[in-house]
Protein backbone atom coordinates (compact mmCIF):
# COMPACT_ATOMS: atom_id res chain seq x y z
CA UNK A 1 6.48 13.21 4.87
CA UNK A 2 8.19 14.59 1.52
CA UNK A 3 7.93 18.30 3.00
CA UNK A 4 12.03 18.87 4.19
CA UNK A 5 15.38 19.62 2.42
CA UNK A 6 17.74 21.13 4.14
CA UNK A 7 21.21 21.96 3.01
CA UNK A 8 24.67 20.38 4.32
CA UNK A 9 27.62 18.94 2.66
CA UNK A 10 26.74 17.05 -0.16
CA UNK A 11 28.01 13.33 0.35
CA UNK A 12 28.80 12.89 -3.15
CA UNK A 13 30.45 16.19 -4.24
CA UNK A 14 33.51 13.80 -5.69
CA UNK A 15 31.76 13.80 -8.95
CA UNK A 16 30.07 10.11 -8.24
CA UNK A 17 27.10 11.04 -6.94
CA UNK A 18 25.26 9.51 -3.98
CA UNK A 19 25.19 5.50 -3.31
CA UNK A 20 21.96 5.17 -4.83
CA UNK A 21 23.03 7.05 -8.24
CA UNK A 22 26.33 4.92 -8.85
CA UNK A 23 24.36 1.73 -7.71
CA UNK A 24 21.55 2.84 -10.74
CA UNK A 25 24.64 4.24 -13.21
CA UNK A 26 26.23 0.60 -13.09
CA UNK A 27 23.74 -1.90 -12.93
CA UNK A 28 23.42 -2.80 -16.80
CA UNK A 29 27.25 -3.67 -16.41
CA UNK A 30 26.39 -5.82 -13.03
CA UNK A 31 26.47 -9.52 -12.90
CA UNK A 32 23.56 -11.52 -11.86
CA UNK A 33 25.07 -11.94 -8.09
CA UNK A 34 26.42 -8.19 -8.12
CA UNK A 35 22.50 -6.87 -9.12
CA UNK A 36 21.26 -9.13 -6.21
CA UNK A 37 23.46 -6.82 -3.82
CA UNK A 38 22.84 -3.58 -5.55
CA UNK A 39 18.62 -4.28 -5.42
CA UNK A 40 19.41 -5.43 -1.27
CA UNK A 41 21.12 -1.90 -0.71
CA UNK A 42 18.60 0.34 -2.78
CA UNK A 43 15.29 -1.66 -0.84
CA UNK A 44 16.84 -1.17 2.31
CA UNK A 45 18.54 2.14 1.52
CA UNK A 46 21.02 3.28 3.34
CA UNK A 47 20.33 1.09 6.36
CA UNK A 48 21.45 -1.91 4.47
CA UNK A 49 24.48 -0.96 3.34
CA UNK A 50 25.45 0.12 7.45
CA UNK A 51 25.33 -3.49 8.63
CA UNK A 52 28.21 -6.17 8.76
CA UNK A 53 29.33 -7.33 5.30
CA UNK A 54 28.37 -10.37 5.86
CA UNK A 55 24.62 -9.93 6.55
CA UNK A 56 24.60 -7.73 3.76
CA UNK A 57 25.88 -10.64 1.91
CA UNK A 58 23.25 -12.93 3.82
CA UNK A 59 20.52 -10.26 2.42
CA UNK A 60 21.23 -10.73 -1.20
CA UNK A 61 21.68 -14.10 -1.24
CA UNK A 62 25.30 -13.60 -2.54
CA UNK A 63 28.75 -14.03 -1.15
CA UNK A 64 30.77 -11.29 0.74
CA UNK A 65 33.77 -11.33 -2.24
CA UNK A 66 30.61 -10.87 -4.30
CA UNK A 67 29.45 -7.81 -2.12
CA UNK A 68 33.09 -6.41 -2.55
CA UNK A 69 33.28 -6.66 -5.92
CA UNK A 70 30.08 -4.38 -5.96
CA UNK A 71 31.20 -1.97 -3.80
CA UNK A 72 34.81 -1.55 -5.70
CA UNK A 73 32.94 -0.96 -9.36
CA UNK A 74 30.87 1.70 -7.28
CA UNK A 75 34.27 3.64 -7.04
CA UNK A 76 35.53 3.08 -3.30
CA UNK A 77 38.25 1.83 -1.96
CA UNK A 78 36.80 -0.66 0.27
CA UNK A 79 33.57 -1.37 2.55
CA UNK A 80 34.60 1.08 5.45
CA UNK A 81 35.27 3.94 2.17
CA UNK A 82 31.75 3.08 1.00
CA UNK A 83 30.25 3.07 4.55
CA UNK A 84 31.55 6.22 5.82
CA UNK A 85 30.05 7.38 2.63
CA UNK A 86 26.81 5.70 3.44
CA UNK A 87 26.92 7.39 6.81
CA UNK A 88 27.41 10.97 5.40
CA UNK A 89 24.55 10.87 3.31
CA UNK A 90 21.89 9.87 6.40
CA UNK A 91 23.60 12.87 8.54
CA UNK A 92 21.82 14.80 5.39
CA UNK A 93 18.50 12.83 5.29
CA UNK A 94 17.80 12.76 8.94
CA UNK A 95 18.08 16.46 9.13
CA UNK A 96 14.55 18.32 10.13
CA UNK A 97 13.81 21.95 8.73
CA UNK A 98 14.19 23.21 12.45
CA UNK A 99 17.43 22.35 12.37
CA UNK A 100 17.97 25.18 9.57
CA UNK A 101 15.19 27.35 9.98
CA UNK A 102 16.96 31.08 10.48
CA UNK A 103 16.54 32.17 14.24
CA UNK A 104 16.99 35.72 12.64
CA UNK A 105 16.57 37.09 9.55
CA UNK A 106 18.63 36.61 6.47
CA UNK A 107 19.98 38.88 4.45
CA UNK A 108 20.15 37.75 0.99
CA UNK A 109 18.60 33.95 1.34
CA UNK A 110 15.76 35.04 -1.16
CA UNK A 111 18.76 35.40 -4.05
CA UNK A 112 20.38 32.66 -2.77
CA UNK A 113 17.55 30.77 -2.86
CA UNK A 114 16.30 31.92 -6.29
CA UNK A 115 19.85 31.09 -7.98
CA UNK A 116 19.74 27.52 -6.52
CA UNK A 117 16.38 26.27 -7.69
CA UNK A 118 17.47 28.27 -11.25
CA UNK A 119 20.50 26.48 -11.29
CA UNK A 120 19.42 23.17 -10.06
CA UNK A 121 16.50 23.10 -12.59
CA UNK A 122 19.02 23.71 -15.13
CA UNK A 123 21.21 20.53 -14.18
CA UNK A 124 18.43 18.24 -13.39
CA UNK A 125 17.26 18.85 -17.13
CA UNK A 126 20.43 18.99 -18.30
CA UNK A 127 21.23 15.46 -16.73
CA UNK A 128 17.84 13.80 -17.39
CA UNK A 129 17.66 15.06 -21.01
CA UNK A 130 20.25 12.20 -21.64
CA UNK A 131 18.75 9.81 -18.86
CA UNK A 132 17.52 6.33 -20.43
CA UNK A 133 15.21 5.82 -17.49
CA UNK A 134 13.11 8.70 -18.36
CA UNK A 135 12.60 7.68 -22.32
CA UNK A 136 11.72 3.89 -21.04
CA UNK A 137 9.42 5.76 -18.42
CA UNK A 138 7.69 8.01 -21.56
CA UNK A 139 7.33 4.64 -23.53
CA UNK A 140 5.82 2.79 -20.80
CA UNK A 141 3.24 5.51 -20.14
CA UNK A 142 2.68 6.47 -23.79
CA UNK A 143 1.68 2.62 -24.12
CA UNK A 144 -2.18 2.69 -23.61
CA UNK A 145 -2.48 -1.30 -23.03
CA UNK A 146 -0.76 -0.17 -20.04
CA UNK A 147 -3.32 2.07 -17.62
CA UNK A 148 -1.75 4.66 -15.37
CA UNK A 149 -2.03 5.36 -11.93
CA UNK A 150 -0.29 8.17 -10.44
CA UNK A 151 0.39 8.58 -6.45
CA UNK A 152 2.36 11.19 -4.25
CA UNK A 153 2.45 12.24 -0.72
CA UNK A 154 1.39 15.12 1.96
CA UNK A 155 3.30 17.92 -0.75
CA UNK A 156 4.30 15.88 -3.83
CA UNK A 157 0.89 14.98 -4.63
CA UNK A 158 0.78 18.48 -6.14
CA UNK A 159 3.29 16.96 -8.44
CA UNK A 160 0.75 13.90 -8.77
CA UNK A 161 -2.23 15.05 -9.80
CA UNK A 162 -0.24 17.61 -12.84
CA UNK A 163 0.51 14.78 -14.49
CA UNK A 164 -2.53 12.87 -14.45
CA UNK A 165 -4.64 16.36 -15.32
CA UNK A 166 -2.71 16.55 -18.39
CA UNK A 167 -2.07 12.91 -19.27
CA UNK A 168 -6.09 12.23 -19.53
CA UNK A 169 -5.73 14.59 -22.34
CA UNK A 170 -3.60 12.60 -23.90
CA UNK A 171 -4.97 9.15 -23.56
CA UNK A 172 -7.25 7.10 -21.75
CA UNK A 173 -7.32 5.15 -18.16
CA UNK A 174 -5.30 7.35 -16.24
CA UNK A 175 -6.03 7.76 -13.08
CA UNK A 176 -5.75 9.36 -9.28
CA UNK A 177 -4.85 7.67 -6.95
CA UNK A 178 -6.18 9.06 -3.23
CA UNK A 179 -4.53 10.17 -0.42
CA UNK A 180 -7.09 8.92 2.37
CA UNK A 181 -5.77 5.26 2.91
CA UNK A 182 -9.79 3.97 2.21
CA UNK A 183 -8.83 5.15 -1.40
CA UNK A 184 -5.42 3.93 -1.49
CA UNK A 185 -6.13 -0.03 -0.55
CA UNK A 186 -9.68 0.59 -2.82
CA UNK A 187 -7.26 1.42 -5.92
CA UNK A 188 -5.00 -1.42 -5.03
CA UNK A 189 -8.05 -3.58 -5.72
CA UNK A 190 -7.92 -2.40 -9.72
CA UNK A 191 -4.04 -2.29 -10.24
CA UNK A 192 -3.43 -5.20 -12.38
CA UNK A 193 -0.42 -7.00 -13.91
CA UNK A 194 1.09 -4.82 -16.55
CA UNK A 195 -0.29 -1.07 -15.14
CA UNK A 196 2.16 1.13 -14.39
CA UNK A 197 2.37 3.17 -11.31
CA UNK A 198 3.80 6.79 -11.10
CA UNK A 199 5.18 7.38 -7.70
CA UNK A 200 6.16 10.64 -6.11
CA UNK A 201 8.66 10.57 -2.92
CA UNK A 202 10.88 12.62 -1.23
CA UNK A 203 12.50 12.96 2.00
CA UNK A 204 11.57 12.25 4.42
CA UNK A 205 9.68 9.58 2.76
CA UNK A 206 6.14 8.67 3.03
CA UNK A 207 5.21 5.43 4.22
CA UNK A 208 1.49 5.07 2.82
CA UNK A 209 2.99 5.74 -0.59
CA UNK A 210 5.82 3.49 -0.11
CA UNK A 211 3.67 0.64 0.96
CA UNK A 212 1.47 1.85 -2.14
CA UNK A 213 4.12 1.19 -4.71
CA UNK A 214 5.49 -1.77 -2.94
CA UNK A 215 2.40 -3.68 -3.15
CA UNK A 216 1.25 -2.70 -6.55
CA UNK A 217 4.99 -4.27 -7.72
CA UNK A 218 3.42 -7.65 -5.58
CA UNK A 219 0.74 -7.70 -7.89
CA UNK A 220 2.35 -7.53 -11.22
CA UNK A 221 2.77 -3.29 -11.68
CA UNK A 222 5.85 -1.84 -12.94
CA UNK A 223 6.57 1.30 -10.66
CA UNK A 224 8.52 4.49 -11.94
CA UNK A 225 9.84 6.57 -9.41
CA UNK A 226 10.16 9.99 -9.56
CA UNK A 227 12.48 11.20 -5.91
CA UNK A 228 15.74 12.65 -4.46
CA UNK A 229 19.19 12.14 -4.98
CA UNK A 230 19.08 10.12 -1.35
CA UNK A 231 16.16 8.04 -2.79
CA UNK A 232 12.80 7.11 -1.51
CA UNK A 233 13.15 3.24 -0.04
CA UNK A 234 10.86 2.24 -3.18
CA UNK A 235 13.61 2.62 -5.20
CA UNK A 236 14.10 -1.33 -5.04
CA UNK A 237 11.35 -2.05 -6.46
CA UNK A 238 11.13 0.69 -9.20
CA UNK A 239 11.20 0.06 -12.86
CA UNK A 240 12.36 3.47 -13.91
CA UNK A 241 13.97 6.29 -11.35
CA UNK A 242 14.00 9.53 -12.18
CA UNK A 243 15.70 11.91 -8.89
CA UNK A 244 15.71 15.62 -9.09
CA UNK A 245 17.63 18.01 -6.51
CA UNK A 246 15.41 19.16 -3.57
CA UNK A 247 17.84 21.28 -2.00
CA UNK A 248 18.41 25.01 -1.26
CA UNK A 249 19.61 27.16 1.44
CA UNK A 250 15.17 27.21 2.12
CA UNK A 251 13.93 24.84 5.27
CA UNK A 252 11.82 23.33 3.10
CA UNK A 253 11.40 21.17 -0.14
CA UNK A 254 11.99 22.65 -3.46
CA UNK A 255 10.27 21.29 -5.96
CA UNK A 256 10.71 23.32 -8.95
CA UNK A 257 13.26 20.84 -10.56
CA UNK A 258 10.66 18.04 -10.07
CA UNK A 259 8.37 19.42 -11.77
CA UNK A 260 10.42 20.22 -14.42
CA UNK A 261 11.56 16.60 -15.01
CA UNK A 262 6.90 15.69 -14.76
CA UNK A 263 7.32 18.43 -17.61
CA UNK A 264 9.71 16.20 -19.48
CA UNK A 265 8.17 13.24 -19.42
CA UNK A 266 5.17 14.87 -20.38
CA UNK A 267 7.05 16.39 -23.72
CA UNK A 268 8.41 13.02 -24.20
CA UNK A 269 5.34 11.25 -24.00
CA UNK A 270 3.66 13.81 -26.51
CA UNK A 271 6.63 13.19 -28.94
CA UNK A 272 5.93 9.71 -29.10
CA UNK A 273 2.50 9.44 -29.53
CA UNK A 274 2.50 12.11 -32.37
CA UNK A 275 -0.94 13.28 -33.50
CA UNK A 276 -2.57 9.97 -32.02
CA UNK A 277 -4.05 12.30 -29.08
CA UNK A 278 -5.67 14.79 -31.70
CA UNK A 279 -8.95 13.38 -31.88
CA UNK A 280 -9.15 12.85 -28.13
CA UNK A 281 -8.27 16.23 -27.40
CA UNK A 282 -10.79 18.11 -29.88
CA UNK A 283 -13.75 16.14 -28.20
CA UNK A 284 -12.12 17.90 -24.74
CA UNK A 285 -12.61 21.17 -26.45
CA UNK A 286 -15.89 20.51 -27.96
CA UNK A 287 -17.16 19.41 -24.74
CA UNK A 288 -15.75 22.48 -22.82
CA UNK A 289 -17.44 24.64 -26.09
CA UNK A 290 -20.37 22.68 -25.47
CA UNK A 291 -20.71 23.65 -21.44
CA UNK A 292 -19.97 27.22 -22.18
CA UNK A 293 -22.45 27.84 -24.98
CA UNK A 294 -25.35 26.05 -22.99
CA UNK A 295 -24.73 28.25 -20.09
CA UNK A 296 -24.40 31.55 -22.09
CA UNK A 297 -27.64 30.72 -24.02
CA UNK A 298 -29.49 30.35 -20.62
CA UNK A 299 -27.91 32.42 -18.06
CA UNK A 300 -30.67 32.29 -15.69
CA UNK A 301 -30.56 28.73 -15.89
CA UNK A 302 -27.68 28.24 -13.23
CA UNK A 303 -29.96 30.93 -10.88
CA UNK A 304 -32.87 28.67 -10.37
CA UNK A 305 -33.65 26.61 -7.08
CA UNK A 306 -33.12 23.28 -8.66
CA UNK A 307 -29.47 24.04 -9.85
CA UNK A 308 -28.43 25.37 -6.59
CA UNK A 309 -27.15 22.84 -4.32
CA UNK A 310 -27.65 24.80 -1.44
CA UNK A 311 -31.13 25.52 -2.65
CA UNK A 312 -31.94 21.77 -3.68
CA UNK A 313 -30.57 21.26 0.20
CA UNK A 314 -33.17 23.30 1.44
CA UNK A 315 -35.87 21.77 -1.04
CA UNK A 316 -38.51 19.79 1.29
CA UNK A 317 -39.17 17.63 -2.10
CA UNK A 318 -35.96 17.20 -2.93
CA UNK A 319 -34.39 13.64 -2.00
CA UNK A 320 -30.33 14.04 -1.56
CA UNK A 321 -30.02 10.36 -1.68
CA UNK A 322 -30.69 11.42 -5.92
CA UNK A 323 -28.02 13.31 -5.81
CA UNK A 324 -24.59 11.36 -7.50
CA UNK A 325 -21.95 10.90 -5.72
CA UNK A 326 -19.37 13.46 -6.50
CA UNK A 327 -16.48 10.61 -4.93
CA UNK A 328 -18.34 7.65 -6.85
CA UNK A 329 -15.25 7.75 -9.88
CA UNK A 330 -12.28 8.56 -7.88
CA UNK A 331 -10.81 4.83 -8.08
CA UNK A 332 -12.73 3.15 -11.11
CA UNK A 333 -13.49 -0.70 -11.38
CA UNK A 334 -11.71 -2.73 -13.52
CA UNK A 335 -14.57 -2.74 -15.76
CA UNK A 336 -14.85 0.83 -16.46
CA UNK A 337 -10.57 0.47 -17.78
């Protein structure tokens, strides 16, 4: 599930960040070998980076110096440093809301809670305003030869289905993917080379939507990954990360900053297509014009027995097999891209 985010010592408080963000902040400056290790760690995240140097080494295909090279441009002062680090930071992601749900009541956790999400929104925008990852992810997405699907879990799918509602204003195949996992492996039968796929992931991670994203990579996709700073286990095989904080003083999940950084990308993606989504969006209005001036012109016309579903239901000429499918279009075939 992506439901929990409790608070506790934060693992990378030094200024570095967690693993996973110093693994991301240096891999342009990574050799081939060094990139090998990093893309190990981040699949297998953190469990990887617990085990014996030299399986880790055996993972990526590289040598152990090679592995120790990494882990010394990643800021630590050897593997034990960076695995007592590693350690820390699964304390934090194995922790369950129980574990800091008040027994009693708390004076003051609304405040506190209201000044963390205000000031972690704050940071997260502050940070990903100057974030490459989220201008390649608005270029990607603001490409239409590329189509979009967009995927979350139990909560994030909230953050899901905001973004696709407002990018199929903007431009065309965009779509939803489902939560039921009938839906899920149906959709995985139209993601094609070249798509790109919009997951949503946060601890503790979802494994239908990992398995999603993993297996749309197989097939050609380029994933971007919107998570925590303790990163979803797709993060090996994303494109693009984007991580927002999820923690406050509250039991539970915050999501606030995430869905400032959909906001983002959505601003981003407007600037670059310019006025290219006018057009599309004054046949949206039209349409919506359209529907509203029918039904004030004929307001009895929504009362009658034959417009009523429940009435049609009850119709003894009335076949229900005529009736279309209101779940026919939730995953569209390749044709109708």
């Amino acid at each position: 599930m992506d439901a929990s985010s409790p608070p506790g010592p934060d693992p990378g408080q030094a200024g570095h960040g967690t693993v996973a963000d110093r693994l991301r902040r240096t891999a342009p400056g990574l050799a081939p070998a060094e990139r090998r290790v990093a893309r190990a760690l981040l699949r297998g995240y953190p469990l990887t980076g617990l085990e014996p140097l030299t399986v880790v080494a055996e993972q990526s295909a590289a040598s152990a110096p090679t592995v120790l090279r990494l882990v010394a441009k990643l800021g630590f002062a050897g593997y034990p440093d960076f695995q007592r680090s590693l350690r820390a930071e699964l304390a934090q992601r194995w922790t369950a809301p129980l574990d800091v749900l008040p027994r009693e009541s708390a004076t003051g956790l609304v405040g506190t809670v209201s000044e963390a999400i205000r000031s972690s929104v704050a940071e997260d925008l502050d940070r990903l305003g100057a974030d490459p990852d989220v201008e390649a992810a608005a270029a990607l997405v603001a490409d239409e030869r590329h189509a979009v699907w967009a995927v979350g879990g139990r909560f994030s799918s909230v953050l899901a289905e905001y973004l696709h509602l407002h990018l199929q204003l903007l431009r065309s195949r965009v779509y939803r993917v489902p939560g039921d996992p009938g839906g899920r492996h149906a959709a995985l039968l139209d993601v094609a080379r070249r798509d790109v796929v919009i997951a949503f992931d946060y601890r503790r991670y979802q494994h239908d939507t990992v398995e999603f994203g993993a297996l749309a990579v197989a097939q050609g996709a380029r994933l971007v990954l919107f998570t925590d700073k303790f990163v979803s286990p797709l993060a090996g095989d994303a494109t693009m990360v984007i991580t927002t904080n999820t923690q406050t003083p509250s039991p539970f999940a915050v999501f606030s900053p995430a869905l400032a950084a959909v906001e983002l990308l959505l601003v981003s993606v407007v600037d670059r297509l310019g006025s290219a989504p006018r057009a599309r969006m004054q046949r949206y209005d039209a349409f919506s014009t359209e529907v509203s001036a029918a039904r004030t012109r004929d307001p009895d016309r929504a009362r009658e027995p034959n417009h009523d579903p429940d009435q049609r239901a009850a119709d003894p000429d009335h076949h229900p097999d005529s009736d279309p499918d209101p779940t026919a279009r939730t995953t569209p075939s390749r044709s109708s891209r």
